[in-house]
PDB file of N, CA and C in Angstrom:
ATOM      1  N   UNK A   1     -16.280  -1.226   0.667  1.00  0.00           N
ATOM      2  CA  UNK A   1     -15.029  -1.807   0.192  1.00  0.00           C
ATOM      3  C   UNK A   1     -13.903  -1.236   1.039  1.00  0.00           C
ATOM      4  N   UNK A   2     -13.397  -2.297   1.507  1.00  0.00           N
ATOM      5  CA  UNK A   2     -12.010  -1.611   2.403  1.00  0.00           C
ATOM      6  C   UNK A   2     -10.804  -1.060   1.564  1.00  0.00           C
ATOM      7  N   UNK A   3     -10.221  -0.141   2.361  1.00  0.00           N
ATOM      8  CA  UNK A   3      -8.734   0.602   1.504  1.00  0.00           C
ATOM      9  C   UNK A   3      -7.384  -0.207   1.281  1.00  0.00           C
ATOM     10  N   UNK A   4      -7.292  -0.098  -0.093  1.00  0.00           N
ATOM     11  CA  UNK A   4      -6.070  -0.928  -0.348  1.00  0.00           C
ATOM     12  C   UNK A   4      -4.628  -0.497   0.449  1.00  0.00           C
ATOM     13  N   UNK A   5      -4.123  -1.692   0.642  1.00  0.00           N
ATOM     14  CA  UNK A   5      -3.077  -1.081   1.539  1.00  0.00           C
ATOM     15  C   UNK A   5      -1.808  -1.710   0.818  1.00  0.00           C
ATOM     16  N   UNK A   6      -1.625  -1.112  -0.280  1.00  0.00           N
ATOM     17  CA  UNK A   6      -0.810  -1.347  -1.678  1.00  0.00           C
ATOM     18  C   UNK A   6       0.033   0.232  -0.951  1.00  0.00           C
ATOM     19  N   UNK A   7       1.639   0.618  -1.600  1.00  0.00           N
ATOM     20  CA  UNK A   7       2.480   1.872  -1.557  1.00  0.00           C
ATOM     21  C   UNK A   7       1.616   2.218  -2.732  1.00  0.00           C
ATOM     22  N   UNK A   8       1.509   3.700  -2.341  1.00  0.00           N
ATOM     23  CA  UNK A   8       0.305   4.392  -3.503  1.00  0.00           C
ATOM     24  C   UNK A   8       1.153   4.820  -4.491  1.00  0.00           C
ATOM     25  N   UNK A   9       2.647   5.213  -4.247  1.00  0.00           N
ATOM     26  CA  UNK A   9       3.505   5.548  -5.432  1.00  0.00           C
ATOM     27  C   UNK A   9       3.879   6.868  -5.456  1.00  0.00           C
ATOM     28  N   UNK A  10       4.521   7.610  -6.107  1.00  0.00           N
ATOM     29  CA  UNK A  10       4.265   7.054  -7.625  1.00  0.00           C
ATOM     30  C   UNK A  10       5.215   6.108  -8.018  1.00  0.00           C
ATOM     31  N   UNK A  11       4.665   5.061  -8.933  1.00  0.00           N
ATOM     32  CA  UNK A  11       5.517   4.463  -9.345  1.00  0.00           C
ATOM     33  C   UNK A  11       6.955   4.918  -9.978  1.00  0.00           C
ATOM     34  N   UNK A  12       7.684   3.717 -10.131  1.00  0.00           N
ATOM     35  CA  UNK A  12       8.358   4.571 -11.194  1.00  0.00           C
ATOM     36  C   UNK A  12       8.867   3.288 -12.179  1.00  0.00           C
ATOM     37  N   UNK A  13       9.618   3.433 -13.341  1.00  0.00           N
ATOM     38  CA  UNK A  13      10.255   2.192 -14.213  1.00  0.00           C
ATOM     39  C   UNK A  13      11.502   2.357 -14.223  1.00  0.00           C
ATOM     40  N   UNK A  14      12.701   0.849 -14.338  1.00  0.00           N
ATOM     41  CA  UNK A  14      13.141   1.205 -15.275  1.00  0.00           C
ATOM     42  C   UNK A  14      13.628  -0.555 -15.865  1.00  0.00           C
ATOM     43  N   UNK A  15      13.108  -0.238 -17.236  1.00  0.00           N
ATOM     44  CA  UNK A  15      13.502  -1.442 -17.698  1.00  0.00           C
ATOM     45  C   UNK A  15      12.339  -2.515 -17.590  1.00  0.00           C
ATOM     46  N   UNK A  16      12.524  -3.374 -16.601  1.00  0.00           N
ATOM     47  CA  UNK A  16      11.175  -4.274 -16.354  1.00  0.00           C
ATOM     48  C   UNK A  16      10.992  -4.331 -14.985  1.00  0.00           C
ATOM     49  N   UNK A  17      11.799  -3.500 -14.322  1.00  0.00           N
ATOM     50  CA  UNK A  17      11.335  -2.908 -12.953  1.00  0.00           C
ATOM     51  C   UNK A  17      11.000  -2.151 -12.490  1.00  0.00           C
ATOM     52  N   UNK A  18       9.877  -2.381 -11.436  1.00  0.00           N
ATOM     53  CA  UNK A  18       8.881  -1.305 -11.039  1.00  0.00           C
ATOM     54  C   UNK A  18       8.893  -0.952  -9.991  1.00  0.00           C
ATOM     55  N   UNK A  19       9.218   0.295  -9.207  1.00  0.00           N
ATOM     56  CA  UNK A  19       9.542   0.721  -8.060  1.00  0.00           C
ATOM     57  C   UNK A  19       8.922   1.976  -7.637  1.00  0.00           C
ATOM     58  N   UNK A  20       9.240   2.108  -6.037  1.00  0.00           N
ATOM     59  CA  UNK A  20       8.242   3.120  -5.843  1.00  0.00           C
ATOM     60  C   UNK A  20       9.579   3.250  -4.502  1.00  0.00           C
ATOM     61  N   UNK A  21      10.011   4.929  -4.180  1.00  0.00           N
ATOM     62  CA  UNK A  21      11.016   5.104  -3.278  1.00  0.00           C
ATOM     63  C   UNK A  21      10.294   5.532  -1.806  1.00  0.00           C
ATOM     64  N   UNK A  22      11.513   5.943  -1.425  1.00  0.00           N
ATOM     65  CA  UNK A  22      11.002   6.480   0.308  1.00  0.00           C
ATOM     66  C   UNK A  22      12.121   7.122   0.460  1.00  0.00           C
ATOM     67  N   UNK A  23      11.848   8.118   1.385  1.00  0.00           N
ATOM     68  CA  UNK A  23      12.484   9.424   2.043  1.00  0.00           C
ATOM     69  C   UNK A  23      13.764   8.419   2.672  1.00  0.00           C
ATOM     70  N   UNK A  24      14.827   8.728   2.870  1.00  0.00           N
ATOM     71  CA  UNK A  24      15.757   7.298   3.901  1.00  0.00           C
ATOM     72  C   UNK A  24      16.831   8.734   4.617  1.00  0.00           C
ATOM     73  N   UNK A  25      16.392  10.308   4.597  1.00  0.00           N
ATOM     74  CA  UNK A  25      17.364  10.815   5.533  1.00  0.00           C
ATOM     75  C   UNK A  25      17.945  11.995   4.148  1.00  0.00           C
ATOM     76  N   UNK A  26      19.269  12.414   4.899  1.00  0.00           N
ATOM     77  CA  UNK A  26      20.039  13.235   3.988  1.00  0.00           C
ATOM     78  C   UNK A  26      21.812  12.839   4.084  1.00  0.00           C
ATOM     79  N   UNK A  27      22.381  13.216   3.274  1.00  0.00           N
ATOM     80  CA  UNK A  27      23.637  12.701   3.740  1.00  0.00           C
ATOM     81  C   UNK A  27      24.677  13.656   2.805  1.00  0.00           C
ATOM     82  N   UNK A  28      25.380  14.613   3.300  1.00  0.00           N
ATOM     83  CA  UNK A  28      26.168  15.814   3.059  1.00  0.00           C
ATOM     84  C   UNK A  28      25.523  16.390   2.028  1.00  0.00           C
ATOM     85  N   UNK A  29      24.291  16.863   3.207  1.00  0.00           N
ATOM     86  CA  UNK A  29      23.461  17.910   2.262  1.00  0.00           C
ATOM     87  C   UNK A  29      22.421  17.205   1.110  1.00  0.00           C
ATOM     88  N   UNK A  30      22.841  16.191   0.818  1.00  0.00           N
ATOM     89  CA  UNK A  30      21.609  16.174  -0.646  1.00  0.00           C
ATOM     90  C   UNK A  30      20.473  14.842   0.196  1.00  0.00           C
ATOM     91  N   UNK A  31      19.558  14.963  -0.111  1.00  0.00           N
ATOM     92  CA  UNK A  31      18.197  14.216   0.185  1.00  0.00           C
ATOM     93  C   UNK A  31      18.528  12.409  -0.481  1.00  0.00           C
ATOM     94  N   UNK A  32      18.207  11.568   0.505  1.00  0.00           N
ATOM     95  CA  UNK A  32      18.518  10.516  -0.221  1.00  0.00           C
ATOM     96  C   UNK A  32      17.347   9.510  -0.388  1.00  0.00           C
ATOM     97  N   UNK A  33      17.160   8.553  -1.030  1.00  0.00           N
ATOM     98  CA  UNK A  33      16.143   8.041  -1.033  1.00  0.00           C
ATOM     99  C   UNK A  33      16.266   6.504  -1.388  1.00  0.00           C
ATOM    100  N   UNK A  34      16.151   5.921  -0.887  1.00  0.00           N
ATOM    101  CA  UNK A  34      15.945   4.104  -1.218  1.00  0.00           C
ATOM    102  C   UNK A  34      14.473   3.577  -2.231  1.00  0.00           C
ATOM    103  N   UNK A  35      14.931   2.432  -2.323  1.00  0.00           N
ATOM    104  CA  UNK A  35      13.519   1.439  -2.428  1.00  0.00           C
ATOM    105  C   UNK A  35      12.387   1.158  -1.474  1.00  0.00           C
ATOM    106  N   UNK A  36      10.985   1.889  -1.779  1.00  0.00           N
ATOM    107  CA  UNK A  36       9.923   1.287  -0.410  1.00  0.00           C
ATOM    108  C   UNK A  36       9.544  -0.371  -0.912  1.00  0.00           C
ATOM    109  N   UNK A  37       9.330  -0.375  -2.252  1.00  0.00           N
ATOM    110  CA  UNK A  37       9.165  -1.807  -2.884  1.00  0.00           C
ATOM    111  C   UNK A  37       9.522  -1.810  -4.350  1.00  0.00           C
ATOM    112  N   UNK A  38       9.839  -2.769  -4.575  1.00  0.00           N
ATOM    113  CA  UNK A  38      10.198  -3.012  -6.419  1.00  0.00           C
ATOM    114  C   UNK A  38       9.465  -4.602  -6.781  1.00  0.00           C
ATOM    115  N   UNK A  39       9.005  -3.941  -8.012  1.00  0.00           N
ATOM    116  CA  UNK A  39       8.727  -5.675  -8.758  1.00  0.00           C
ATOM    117  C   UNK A  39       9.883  -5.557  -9.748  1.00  0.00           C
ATOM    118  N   UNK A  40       9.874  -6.967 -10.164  1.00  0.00           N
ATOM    119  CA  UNK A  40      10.934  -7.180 -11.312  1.00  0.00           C
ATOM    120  C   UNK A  40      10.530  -7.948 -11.856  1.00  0.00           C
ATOM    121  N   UNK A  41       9.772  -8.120 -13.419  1.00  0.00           N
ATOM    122  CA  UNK A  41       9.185  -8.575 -14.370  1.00  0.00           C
ATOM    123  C   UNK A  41      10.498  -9.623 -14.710  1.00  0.00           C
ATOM    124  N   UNK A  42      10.166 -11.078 -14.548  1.00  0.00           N
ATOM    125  CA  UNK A  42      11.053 -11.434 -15.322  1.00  0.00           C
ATOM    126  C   UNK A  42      10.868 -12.418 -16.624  1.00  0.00           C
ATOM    127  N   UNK A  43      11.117 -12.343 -18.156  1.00  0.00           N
ATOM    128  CA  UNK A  43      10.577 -13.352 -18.873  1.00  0.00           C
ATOM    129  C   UNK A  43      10.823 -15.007 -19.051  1.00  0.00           C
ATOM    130  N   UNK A  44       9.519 -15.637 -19.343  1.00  0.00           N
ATOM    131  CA  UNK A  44       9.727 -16.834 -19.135  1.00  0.00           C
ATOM    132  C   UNK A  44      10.184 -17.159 -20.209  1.00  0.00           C
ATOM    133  N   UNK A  45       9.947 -18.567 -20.697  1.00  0.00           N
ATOM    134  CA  UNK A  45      10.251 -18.778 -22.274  1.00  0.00           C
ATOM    135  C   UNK A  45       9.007 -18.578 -23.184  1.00  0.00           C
ATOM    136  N   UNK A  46       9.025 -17.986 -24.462  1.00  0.00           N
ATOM    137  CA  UNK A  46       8.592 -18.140 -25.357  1.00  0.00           C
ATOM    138  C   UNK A  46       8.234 -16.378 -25.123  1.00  0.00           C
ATOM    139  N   UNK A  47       8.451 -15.353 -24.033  1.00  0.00           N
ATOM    140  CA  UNK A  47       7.845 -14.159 -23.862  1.00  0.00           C
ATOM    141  C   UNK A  47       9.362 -13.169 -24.370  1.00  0.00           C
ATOM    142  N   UNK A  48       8.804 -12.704 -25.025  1.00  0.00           N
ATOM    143  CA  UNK A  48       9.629 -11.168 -25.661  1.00  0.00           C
ATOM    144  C   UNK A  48       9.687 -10.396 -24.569  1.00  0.00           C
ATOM    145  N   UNK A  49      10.569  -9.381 -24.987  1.00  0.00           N
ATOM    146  CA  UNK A  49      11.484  -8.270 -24.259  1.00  0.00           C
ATOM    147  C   UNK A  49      10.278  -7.320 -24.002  1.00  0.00           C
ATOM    148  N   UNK A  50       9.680  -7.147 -25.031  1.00  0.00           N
ATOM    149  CA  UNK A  50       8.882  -6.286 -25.402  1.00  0.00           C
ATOM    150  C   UNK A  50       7.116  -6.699 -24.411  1.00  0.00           C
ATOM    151  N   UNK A  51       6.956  -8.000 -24.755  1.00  0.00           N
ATOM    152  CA  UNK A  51       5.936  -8.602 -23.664  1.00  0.00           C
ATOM    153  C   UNK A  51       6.254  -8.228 -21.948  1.00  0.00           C
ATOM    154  N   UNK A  52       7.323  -8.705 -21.849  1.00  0.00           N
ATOM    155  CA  UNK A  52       7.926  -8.070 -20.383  1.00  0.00           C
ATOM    156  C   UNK A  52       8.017  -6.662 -20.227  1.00  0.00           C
ATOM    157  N   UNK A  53       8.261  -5.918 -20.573  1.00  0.00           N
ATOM    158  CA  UNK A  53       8.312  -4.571 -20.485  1.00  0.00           C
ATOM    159  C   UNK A  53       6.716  -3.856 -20.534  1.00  0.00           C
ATOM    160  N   UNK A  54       5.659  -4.261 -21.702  1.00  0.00           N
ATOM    161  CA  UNK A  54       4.426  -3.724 -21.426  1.00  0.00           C
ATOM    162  C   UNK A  54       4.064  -4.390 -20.165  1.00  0.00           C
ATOM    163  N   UNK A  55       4.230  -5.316 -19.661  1.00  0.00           N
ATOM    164  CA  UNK A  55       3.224  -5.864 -18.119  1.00  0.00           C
ATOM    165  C   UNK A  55       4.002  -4.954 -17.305  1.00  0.00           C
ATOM    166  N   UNK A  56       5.351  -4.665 -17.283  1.00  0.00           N
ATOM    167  CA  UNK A  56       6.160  -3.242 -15.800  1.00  0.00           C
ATOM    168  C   UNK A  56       5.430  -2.609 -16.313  1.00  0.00           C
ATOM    169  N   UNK A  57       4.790  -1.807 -17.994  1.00  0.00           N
ATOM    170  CA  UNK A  57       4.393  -0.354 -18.086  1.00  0.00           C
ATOM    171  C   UNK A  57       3.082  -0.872 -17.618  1.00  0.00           C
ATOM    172  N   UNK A  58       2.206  -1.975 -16.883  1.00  0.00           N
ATOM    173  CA  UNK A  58       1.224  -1.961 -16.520  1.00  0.00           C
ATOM    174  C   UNK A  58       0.876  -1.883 -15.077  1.00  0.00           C
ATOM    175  N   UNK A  59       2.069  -2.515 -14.333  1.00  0.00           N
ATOM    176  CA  UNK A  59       2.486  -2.534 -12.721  1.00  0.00           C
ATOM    177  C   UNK A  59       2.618  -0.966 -12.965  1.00  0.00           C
ATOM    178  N   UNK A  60       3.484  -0.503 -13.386  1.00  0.00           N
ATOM    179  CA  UNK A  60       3.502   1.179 -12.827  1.00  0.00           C
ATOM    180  C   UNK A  60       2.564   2.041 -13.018  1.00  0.00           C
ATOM    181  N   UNK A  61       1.195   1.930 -13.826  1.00  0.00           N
ATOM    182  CA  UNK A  61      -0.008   2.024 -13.891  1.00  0.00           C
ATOM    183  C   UNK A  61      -0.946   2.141 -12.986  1.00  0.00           C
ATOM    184  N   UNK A  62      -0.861   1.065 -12.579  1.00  0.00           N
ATOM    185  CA  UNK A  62      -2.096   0.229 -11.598  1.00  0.00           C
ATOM    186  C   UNK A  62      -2.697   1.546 -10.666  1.00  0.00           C
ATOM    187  N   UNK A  63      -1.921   1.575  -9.963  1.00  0.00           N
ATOM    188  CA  UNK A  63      -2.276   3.062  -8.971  1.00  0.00           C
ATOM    189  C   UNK A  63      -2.973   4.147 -10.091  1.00  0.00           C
ATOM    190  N   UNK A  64      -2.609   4.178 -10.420  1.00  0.00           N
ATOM    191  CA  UNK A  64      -3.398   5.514 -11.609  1.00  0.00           C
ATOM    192  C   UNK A  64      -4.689   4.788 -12.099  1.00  0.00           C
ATOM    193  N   UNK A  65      -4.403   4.346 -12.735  1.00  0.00           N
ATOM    194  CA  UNK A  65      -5.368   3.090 -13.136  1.00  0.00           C
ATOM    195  C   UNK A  65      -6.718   2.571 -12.128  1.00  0.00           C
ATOM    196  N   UNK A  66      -6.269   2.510 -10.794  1.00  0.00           N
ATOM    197  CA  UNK A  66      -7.474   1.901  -9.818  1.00  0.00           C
ATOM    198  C   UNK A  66      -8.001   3.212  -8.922  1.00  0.00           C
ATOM    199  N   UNK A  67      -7.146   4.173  -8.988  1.00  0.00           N
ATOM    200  CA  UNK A  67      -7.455   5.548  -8.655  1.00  0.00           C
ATOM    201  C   UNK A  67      -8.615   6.082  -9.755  1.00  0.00           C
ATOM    202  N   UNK A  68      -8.747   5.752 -10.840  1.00  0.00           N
ATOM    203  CA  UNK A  68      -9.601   6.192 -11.839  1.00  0.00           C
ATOM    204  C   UNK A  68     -11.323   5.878 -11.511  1.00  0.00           C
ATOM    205  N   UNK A  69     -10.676   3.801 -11.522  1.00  0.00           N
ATOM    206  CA  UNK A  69     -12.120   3.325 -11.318  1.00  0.00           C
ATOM    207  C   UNK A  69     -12.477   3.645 -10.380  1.00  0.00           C
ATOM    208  N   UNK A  70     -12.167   3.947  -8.687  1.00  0.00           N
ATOM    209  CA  UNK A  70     -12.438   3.738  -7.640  1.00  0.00           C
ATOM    210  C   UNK A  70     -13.485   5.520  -7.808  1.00  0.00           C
ATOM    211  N   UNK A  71     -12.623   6.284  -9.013  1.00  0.00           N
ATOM    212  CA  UNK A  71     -13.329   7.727  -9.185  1.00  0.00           C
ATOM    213  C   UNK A  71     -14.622   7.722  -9.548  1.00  0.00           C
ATOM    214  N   UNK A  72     -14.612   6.368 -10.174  1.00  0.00           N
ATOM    215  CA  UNK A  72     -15.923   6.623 -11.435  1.00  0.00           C
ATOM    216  C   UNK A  72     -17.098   5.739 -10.346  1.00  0.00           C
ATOM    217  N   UNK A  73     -16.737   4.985  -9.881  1.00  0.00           N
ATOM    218  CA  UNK A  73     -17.624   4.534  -8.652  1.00  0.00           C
ATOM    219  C   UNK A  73     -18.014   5.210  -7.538  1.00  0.00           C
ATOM    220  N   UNK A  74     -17.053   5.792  -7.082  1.00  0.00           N
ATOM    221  CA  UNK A  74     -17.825   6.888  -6.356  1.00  0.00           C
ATOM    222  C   UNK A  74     -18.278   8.338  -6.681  1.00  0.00           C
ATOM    223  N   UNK A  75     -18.213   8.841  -7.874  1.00  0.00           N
ATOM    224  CA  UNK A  75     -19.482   9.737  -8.471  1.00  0.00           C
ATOM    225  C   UNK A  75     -20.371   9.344  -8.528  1.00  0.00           C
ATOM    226  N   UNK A  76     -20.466   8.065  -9.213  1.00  0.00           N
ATOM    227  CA  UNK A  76     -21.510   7.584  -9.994  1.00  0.00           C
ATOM    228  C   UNK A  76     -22.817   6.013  -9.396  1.00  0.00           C
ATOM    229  N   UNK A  77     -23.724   6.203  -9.120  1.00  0.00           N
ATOM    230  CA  UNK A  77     -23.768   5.467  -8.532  1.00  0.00           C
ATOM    231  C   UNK A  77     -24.253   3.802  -9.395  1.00  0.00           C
ATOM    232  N   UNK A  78     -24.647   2.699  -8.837  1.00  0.00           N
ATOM    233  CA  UNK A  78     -24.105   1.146  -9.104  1.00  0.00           C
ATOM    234  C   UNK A  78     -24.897   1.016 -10.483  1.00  0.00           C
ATOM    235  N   UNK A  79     -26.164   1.677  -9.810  1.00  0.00           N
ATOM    236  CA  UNK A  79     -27.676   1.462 -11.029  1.00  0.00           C
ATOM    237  C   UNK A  79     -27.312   2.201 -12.526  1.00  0.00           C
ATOM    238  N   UNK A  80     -26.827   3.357 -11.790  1.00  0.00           N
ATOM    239  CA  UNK A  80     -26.039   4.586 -13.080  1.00  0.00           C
ATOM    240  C   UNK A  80     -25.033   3.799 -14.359  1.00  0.00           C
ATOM    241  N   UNK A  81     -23.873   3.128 -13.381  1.00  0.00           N
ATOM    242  CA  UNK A  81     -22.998   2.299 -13.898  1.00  0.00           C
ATOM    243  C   UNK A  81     -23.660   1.553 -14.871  1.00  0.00           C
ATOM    244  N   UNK A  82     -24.181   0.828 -14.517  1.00  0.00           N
ATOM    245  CA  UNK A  82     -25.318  -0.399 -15.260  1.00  0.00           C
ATOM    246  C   UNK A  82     -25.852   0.136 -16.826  1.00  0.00           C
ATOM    247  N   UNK A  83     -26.619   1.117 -16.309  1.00  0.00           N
ATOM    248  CA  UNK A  83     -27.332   1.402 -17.482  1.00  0.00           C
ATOM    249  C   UNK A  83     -25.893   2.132 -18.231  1.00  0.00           C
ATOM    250  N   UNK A  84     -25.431   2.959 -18.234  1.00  0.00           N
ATOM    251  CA  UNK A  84     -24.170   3.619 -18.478  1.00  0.00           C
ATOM    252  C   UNK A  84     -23.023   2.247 -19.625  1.00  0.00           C
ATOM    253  N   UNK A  85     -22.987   1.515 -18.831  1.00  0.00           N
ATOM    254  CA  UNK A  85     -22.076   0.641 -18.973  1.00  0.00           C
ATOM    255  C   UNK A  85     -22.069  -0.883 -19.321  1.00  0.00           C
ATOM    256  N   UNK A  86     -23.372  -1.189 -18.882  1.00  0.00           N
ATOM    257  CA  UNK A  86     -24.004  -2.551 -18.701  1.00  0.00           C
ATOM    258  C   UNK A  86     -23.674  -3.105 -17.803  1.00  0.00           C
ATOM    259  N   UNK A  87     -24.228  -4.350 -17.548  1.00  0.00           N
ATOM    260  CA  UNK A  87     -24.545  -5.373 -16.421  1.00  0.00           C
ATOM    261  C   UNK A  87     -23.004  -6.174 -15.950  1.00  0.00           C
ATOM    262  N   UNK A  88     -22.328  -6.460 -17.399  1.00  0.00           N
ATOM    263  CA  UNK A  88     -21.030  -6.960 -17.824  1.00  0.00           C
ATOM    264  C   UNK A  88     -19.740  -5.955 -17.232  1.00  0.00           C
ATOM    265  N   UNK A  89     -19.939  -4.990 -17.850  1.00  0.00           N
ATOM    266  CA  UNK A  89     -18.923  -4.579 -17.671  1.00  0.00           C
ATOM    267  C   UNK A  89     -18.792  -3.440 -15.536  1.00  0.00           C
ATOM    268  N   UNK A  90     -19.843  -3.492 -15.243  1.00  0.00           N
ATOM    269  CA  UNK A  90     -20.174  -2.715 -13.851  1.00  0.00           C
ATOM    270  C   UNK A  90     -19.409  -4.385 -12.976  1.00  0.00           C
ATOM    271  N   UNK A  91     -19.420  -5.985 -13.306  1.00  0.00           N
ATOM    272  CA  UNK A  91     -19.396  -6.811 -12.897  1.00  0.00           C
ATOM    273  C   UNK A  91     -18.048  -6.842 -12.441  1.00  0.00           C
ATOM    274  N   UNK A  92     -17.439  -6.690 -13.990  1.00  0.00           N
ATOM    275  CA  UNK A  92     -16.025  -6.686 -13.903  1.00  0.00           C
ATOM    276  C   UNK A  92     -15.367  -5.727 -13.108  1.00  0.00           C
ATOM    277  N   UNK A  93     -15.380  -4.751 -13.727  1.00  0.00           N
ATOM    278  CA  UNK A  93     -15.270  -3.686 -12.176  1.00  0.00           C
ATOM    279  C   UNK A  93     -14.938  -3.352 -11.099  1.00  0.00           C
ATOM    280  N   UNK A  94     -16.167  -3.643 -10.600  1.00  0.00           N
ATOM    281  CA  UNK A  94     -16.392  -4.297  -9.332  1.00  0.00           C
ATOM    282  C   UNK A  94     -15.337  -5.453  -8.550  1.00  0.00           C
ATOM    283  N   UNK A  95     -15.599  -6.656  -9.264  1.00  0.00           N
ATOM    284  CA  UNK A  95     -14.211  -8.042  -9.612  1.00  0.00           C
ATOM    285  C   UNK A  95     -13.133  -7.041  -9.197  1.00  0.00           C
ATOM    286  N   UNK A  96     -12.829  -6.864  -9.932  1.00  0.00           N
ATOM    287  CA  UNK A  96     -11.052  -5.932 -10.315  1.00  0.00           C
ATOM    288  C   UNK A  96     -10.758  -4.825  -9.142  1.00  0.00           C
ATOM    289  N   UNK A  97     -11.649  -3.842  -8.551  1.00  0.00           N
ATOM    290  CA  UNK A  97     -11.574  -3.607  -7.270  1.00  0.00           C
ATOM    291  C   UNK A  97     -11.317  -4.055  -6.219  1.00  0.00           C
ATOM    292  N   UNK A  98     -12.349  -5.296  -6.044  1.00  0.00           N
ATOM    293  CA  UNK A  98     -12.053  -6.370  -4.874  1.00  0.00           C
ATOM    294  C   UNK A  98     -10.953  -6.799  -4.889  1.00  0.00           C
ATOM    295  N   UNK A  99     -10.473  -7.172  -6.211  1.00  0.00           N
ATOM    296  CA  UNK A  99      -9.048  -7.875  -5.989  1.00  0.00           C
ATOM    297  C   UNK A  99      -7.694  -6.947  -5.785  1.00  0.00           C
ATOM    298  N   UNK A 100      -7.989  -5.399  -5.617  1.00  0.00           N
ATOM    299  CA  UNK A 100      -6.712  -4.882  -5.122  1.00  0.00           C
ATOM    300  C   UNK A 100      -6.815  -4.991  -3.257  1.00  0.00           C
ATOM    301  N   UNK A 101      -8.260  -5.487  -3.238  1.00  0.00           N
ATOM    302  CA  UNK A 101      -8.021  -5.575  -1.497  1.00  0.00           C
ATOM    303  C   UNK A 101      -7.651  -6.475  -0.767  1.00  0.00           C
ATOM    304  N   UNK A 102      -7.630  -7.604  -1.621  1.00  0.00           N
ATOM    305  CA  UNK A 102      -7.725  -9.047  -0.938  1.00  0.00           C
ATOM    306  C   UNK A 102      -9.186  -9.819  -0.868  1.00  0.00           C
ATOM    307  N   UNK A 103     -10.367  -8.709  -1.397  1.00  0.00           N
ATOM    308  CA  UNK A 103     -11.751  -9.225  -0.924  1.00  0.00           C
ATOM    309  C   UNK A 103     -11.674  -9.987  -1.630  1.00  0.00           C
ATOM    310  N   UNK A 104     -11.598 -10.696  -2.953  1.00  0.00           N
ATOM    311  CA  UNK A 104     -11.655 -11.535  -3.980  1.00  0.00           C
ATOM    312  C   UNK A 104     -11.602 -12.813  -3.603  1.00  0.00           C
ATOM    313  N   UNK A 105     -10.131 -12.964  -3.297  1.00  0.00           N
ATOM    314  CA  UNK A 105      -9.755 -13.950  -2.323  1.00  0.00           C
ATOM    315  C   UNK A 105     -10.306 -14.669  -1.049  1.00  0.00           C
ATOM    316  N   UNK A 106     -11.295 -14.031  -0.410  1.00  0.00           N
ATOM    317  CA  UNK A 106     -11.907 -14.459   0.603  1.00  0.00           C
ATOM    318  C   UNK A 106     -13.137 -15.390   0.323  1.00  0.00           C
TER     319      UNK A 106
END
């Protein structure tokens, strides 16, 4: 599986935006820092404040989140998973990996 080439983070929130900074220099003495990327959750109709806000607390996740599985896959190996986990859920997984690379898509 190739390496995601996602900003690893850390994330950060605020509100229903999800951002992650970068170093941008210093400027009379104090360290400054910009935006490397931001999402901005925005709601459609019929979606709560509250609906919008858990999907940012899920974008600022993700990295933690795919850092976990990517852990438990490489301790553990596919057959392990399986019996461990079942057939179903090693599938999904798997799925959900690929798709932070782009492999999904192909």
């Amino acid at each position: 599986m190739s390496e995601p080439k996602f900003t690893k983070g850390p994330y950060l929130r605020a509100g229903t935006t999800v951002y992650a900074l970068q170093h941008a220099g210093w400027r009379k003495g104090e360290e400054q820092f910009c935006n490397r990327i931001y999402a901005n959750v925005q709601r459609g109709p019929g979606c709560s404040m509250e609906e919008a806000e858990a999907v940012a607390c899920l974008f600022q996740a993700a990295p933690e989140l795919l850092e976990a599985l990517a852990d438990v896959f490489e301790m553990t190996g596919p057959n392990e998973l399986k019996d461990i986990f079942g057939l179903d859920w090693y599938e999904k997984a798997k799925a959900a990996l690929a798709k932070t690379t782009g492999a999904a898509n192909d």
